[in-house]
Protein backbone atom coordinates (compact mmCIF):
# COMPACT_ATOMS: atom_id res chain seq x y z
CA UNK A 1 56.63 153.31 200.57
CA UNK A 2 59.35 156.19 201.52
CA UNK A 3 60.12 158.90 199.71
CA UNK A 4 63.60 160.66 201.25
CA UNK A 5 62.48 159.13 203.92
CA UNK A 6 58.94 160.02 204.44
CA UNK A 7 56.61 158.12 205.40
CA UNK A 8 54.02 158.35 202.47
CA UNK A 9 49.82 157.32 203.30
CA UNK A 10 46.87 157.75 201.27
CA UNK A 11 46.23 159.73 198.35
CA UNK A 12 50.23 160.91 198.47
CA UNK A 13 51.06 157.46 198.58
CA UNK A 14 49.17 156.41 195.26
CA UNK A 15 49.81 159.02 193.20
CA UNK A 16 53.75 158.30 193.82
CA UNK A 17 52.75 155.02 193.28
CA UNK A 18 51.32 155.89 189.62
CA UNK A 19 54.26 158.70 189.15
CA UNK A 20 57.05 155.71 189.88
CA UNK A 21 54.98 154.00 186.67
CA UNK A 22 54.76 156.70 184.47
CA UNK A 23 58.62 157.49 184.87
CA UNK A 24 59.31 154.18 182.62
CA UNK A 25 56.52 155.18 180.01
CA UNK A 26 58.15 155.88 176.91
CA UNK A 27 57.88 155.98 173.09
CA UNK A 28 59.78 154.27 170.06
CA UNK A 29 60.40 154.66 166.60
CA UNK A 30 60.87 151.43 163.96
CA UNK A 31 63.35 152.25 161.16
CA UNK A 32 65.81 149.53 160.03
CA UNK A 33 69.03 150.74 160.82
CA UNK A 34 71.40 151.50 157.88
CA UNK A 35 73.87 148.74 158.71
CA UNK A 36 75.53 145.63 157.64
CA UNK A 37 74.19 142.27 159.21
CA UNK A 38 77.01 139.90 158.90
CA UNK A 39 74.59 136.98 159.74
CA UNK A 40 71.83 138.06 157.69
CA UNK A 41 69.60 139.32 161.14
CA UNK A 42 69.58 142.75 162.98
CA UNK A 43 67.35 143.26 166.07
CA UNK A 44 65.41 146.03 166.61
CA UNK A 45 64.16 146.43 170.25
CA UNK A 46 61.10 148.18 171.13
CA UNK A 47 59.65 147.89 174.37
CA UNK A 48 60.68 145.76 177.43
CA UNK A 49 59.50 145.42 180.84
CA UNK A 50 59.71 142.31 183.44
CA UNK A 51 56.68 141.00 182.14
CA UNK A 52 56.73 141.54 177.80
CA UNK A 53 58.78 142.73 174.90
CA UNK A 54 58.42 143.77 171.66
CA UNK A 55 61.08 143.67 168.72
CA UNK A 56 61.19 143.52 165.02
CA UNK A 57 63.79 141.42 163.65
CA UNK A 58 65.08 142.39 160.40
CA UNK A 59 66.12 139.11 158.42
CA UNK A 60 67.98 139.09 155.41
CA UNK A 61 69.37 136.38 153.18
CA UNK A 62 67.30 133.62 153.72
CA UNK A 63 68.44 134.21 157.88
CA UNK A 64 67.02 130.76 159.39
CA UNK A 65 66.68 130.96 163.77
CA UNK A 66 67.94 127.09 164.54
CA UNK A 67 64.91 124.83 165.95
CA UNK A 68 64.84 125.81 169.94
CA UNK A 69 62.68 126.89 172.78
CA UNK A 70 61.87 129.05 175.98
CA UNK A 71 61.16 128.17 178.79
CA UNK A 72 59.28 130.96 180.41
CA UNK A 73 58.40 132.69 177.17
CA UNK A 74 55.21 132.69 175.26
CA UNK A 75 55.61 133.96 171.58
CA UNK A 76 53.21 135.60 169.17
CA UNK A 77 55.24 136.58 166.06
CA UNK A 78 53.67 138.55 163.03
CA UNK A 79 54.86 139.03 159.84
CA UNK A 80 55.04 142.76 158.74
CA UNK A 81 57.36 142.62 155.32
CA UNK A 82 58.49 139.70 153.39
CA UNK A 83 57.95 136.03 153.75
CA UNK A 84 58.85 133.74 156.35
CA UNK A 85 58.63 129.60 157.28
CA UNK A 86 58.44 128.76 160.81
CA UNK A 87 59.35 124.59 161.36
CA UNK A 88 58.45 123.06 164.82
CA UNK A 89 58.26 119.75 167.08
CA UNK A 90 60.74 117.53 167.49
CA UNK A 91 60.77 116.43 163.57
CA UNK A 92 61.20 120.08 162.78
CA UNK A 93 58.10 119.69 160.56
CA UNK A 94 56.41 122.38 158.39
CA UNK A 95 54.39 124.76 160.30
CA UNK A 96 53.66 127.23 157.29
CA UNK A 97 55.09 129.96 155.67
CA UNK A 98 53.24 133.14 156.39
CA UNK A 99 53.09 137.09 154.56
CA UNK A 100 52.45 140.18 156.02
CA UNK A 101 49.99 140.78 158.88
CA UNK A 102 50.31 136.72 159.43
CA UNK A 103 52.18 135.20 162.05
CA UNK A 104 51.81 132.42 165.06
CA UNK A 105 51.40 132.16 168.70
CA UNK A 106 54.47 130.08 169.90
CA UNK A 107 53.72 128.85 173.81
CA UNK A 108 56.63 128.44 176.49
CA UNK A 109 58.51 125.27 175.47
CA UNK A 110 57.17 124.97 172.22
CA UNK A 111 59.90 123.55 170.33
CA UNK A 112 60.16 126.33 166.78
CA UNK A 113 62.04 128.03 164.64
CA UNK A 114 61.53 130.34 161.50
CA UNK A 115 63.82 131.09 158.10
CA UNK A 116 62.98 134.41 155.87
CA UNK A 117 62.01 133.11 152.42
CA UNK A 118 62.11 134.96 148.93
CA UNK A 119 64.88 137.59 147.46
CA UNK A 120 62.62 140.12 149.63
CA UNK A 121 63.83 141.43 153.35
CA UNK A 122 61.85 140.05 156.04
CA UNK A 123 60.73 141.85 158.50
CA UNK A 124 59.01 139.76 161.84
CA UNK A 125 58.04 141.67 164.94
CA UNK A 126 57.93 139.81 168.23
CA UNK A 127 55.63 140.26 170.94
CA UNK A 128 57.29 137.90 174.14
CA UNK A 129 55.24 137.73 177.21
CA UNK A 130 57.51 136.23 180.59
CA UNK A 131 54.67 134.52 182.68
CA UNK A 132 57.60 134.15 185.53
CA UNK A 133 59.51 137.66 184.64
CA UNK A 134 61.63 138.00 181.87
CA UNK A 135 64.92 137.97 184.01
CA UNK A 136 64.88 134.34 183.97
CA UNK A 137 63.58 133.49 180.03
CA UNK A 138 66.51 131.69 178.35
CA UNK A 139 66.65 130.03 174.92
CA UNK A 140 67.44 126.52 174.86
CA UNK A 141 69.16 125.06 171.17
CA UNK A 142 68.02 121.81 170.37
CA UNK A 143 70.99 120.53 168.37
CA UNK A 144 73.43 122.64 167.13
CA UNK A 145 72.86 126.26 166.31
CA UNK A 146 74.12 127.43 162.69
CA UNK A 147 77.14 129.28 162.14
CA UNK A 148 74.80 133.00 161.39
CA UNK A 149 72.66 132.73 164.52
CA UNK A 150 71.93 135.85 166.70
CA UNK A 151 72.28 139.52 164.98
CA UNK A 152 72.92 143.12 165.39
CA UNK A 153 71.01 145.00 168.22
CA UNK A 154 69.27 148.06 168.46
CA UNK A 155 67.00 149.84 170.93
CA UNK A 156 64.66 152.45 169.38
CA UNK A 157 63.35 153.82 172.38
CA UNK A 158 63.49 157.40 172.75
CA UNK A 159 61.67 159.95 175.40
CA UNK A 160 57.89 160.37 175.09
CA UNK A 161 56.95 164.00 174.25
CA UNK A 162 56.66 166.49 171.35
């Protein structure tokens, strides 16, 4: 490792090795923005590094995420507000409909998808983990996505600190 070209060795070396880390540390704030969601879904990101993310998705209007998959991307989704259905497998069949503090683990390629239920806002944080880097995670449609899929995005990260 170089720094302006130095040549860096032992205890210099690892503590600019844990400095280079703590550079991307930072903090974040949930609070649903104050906007309107056309397609009834607003995204509210987190955290993200090459390896996870974490983001709430605000879903309004009985919002429904067509059935799909990742590859590349486990899932573990938990409810926090609201009520939502998740469907899966190729028949799309019923995989529950879960309240807050309730969710699912979703592996790569697991065929899913989810719909808020009830006249209440949903609110459904998810925790993605990219076993091969989440550069190359894609979502794949089976069939043909619905007119409202996708949403508004927004990053709450701010600096760490008082």
């Amino acid at each position: 490792m170089t720094i302006d070209s130095v040549e860096l060795r032992g205890a210099e070396k690892k503590e600019a090795f844990f400095r280079a880390a703590e550079e991307e540390v930072h903090a974040f704030a949930f609070t649903v923005p104050d906007v309107e969601a056309p397609n009834g879904r607003i995204n509210c990101y987190l955290a993200k590094t090459d390896s996870c993310s974490a983001t709430i998705l605000v879903l309004r209007d009985g919002y429904k995420a067509s059935h799909h998959y990742h590859p590349n991307q486990d899932g573990i989704w938990v409810v926090l507000k609201g009520r939502v259905r998740f469907f899966g497998g190729a028949d799309e069949k019923d995989m529950g409909v879960y309240g807050p503090f309730e969710g699912i683990k979703q592996p790569e390629n697991s065929r899913y998808g989810f719909q808020a239920v009830g006249d209440e806002e949903a609110w459904l944080m998810q925790i993605a983990g990219f076993p091969q880097g989440a550069e190359v995670a894609k979502r794949i449609p089976i069939g043909a996505p619905p007119a409202r899929e996708g949403g508004v995005k927004f990053d709450m990260a701010r600096p760490v600190g008082p």
